[in-house]
C-alpha atoms as a PDB file:
ATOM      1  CA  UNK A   1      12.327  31.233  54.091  1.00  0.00           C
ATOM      2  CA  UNK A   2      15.731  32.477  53.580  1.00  0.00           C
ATOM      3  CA  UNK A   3      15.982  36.698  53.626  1.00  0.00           C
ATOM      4  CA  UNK A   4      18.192  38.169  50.895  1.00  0.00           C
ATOM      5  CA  UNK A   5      19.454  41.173  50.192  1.00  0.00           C
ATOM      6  CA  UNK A   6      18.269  42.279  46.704  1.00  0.00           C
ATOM      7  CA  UNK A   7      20.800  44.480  45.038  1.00  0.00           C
ATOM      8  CA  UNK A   8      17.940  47.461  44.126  1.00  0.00           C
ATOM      9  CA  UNK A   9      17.394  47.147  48.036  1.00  0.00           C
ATOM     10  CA  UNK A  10      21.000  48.064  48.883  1.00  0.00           C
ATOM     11  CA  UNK A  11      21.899  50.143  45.753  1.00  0.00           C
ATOM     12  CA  UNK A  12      18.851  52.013  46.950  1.00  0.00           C
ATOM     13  CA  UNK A  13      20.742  52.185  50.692  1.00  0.00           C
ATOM     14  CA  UNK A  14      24.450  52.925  48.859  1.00  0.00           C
ATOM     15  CA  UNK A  15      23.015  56.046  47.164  1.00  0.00           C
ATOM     16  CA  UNK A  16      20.596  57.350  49.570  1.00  0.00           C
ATOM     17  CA  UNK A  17      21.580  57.193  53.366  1.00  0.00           C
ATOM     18  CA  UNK A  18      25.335  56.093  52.646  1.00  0.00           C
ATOM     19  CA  UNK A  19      25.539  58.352  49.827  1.00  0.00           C
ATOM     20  CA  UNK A  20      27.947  60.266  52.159  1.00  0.00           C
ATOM     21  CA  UNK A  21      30.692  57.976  51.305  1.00  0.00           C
ATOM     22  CA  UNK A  22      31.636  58.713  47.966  1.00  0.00           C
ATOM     23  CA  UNK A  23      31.093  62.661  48.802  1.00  0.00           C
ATOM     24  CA  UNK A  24      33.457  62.053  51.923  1.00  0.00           C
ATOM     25  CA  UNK A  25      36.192  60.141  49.321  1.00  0.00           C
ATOM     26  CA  UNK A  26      36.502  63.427  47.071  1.00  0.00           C
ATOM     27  CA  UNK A  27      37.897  65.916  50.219  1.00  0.00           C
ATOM     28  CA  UNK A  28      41.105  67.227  49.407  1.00  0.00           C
ATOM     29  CA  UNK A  29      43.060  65.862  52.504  1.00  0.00           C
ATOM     30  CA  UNK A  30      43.298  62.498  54.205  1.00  0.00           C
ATOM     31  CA  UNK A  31      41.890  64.293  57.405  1.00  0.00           C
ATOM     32  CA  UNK A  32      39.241  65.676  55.823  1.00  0.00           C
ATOM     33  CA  UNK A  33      37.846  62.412  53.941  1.00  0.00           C
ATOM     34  CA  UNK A  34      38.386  60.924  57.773  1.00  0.00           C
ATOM     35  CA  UNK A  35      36.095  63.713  59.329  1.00  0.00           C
ATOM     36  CA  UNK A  36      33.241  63.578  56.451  1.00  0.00           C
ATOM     37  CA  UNK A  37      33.069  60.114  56.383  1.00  0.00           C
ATOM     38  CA  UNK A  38      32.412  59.734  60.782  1.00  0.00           C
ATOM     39  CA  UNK A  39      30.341  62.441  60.528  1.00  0.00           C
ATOM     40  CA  UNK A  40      28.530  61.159  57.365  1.00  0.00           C
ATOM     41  CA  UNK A  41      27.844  58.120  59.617  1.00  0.00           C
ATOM     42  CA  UNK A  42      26.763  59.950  62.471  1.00  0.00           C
ATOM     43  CA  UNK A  43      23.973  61.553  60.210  1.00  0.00           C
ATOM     44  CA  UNK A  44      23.176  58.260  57.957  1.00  0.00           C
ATOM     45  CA  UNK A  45      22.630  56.456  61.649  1.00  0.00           C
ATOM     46  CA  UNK A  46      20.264  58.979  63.585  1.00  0.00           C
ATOM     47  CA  UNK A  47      18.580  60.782  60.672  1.00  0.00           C
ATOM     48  CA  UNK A  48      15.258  61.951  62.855  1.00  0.00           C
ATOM     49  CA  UNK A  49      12.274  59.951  61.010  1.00  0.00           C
ATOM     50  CA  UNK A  50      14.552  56.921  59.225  1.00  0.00           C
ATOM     51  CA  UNK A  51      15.353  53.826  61.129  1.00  0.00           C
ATOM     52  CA  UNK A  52      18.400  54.032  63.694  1.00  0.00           C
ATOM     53  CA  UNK A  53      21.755  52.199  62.677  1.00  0.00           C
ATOM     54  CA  UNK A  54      22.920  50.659  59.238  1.00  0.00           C
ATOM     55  CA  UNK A  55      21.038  48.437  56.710  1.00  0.00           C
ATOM     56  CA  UNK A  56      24.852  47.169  56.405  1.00  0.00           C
ATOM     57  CA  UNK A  57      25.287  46.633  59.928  1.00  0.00           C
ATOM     58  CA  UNK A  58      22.533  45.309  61.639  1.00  0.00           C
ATOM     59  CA  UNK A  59      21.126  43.501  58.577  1.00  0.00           C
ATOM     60  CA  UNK A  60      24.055  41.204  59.259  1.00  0.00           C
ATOM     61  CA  UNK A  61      23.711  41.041  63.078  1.00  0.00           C
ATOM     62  CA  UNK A  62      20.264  39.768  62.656  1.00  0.00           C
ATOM     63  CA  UNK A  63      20.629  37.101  59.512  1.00  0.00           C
ATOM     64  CA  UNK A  64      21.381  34.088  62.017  1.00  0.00           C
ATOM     65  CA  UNK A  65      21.763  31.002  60.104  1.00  0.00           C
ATOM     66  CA  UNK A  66      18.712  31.385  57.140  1.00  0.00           C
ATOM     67  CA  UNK A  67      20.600  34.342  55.971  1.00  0.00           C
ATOM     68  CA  UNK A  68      24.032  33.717  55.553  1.00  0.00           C
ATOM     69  CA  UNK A  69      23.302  35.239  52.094  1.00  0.00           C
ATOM     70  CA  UNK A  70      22.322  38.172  53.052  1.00  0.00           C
ATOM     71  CA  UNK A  71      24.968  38.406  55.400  1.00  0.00           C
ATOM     72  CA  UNK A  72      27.798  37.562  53.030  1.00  0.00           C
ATOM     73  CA  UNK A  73      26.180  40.190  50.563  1.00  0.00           C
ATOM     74  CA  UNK A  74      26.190  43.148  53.651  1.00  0.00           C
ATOM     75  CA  UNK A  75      29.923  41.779  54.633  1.00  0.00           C
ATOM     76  CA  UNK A  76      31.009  42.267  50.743  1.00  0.00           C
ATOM     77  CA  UNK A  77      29.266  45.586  50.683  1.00  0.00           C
ATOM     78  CA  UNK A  78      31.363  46.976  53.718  1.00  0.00           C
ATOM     79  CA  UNK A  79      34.312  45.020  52.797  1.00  0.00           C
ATOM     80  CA  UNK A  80      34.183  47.781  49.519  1.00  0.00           C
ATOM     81  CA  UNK A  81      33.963  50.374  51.248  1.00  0.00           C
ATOM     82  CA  UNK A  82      37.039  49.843  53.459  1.00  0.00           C
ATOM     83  CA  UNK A  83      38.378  49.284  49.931  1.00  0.00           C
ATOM     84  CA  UNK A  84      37.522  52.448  48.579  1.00  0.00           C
ATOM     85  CA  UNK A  85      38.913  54.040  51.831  1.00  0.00           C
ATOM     86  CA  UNK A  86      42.037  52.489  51.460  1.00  0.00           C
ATOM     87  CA  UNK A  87      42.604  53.022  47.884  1.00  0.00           C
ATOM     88  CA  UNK A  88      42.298  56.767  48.808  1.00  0.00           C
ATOM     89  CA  UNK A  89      44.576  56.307  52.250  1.00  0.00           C
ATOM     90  CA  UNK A  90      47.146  55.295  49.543  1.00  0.00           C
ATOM     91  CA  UNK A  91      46.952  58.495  47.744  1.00  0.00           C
ATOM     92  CA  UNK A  92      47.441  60.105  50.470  1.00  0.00           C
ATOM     93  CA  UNK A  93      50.784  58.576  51.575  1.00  0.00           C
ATOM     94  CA  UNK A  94      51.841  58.920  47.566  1.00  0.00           C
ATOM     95  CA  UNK A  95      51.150  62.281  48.129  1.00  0.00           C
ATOM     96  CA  UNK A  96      52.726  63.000  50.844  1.00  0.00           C
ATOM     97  CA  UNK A  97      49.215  64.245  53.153  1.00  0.00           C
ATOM     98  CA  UNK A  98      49.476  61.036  55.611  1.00  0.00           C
ATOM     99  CA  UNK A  99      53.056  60.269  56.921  1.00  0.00           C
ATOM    100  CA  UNK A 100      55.136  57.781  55.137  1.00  0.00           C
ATOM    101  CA  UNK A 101      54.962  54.104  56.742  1.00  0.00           C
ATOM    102  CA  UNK A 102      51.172  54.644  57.690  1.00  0.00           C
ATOM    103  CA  UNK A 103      48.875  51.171  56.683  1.00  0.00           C
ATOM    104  CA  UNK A 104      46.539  52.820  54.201  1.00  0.00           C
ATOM    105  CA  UNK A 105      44.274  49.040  54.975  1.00  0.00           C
ATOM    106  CA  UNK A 106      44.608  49.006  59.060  1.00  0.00           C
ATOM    107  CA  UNK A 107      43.286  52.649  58.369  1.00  0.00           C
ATOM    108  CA  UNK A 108      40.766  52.185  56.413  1.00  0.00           C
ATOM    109  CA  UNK A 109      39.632  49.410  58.407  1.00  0.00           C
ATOM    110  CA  UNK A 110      40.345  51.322  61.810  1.00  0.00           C
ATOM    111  CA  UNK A 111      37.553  53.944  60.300  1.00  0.00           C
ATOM    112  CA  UNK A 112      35.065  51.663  58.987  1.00  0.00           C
ATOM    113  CA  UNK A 113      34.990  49.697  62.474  1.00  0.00           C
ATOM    114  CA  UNK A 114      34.731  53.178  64.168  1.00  0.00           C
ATOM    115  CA  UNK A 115      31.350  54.047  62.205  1.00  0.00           C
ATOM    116  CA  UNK A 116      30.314  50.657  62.297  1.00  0.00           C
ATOM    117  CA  UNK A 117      30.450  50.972  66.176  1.00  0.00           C
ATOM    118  CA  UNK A 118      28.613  54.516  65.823  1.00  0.00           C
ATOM    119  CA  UNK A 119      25.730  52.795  63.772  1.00  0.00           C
ATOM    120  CA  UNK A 120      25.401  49.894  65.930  1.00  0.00           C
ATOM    121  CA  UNK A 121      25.486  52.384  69.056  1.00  0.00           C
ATOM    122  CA  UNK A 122      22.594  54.466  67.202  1.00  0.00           C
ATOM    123  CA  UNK A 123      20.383  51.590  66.838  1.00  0.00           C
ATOM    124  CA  UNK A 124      20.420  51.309  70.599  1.00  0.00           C
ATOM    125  CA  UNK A 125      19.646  54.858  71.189  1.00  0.00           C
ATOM    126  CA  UNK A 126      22.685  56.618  71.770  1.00  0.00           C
ATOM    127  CA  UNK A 127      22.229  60.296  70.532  1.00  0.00           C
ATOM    128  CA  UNK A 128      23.498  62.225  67.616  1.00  0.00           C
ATOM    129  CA  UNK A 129      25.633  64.526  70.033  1.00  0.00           C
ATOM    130  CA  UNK A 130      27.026  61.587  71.771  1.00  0.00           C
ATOM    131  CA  UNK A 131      27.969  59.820  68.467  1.00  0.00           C
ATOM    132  CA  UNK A 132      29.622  63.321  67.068  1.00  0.00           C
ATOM    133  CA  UNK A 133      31.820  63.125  69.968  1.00  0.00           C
ATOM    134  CA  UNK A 134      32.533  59.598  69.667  1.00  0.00           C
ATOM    135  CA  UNK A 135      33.848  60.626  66.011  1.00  0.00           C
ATOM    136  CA  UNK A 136      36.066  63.855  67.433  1.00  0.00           C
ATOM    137  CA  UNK A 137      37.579  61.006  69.709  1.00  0.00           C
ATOM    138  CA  UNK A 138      38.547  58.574  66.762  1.00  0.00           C
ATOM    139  CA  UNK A 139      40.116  61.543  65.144  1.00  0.00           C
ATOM    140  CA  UNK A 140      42.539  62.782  67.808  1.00  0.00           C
ATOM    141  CA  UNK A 141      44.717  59.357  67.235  1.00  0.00           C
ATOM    142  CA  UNK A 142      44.817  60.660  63.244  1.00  0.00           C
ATOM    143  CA  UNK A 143      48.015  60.120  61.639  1.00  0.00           C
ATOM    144  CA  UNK A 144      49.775  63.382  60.834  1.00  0.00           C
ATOM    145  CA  UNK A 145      52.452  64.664  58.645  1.00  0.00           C
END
């Protein structure tokens, strides 16, 4: 039997435990979407009483072969949100918040690996305080104006 990812499944996912994303998109400053969005994933990935790590994470790690579907479905899901990141990384250089010359897409894909880390890193037990300053870290390297 091949596994697949129904879309109520993961719309169910997108607007319950990741449902910090889109709240972490509307902060006024690049920083600031930066900081909600690790810290979103820090909560999403070690809520007390919900499974540890990310449906979009380690439902991919575990497809193997009989679920490339599945797997292509999780990898377009997280491809969108580096998307969405990006798309608002670009404001912020229009703008005038990040510095001129920064890669709106190496960010955007620099934060989504960073809380796709902290969710795989969850699922093997690492704690919430560990993963919180696993976040601060990330953000000392942010690009400033």
């Amino acid at each position: 039997m091949t596994p697949k990812i129904s879309s109520k499944a993961l719309q169910r996912y997108t607007d319950g435990p990741a449902s910090y994303v889109p709240r972490a998109l509307e902060q006024p400053t690049a920083w600031q979407v930066a900081t909600a969005f690790l810290n979103g994933s820090v909560r999403a990935t070690t809520t007390p009483g919900c499974p540890a790590g990310c449906l979009g994470v380690q439902g991919s790690l575990a497809a193997g072969e009989a679920g490339l579907s599945a797997r292509d479905t999780l990898a377009a899901w997280r491809d969108n949100g580096i998307s969405l990141l990006r798309e608002r990384f670009r404001r912020a250089v229009d703008e005038g918040d990040l510095p001129a010359g920064t890669d709106p897409g190496l960010l955007a894909r620099y934060l989504m690996t960073v809380a796709n880390g902290i969710a795989v890193q969850a699922a093997g037990g690492a704690t919430r305080d560990d993963l919180h300053l696993v976040a601060d870290m990330a953000l000392r390297h942010w690009p400033r104006t």
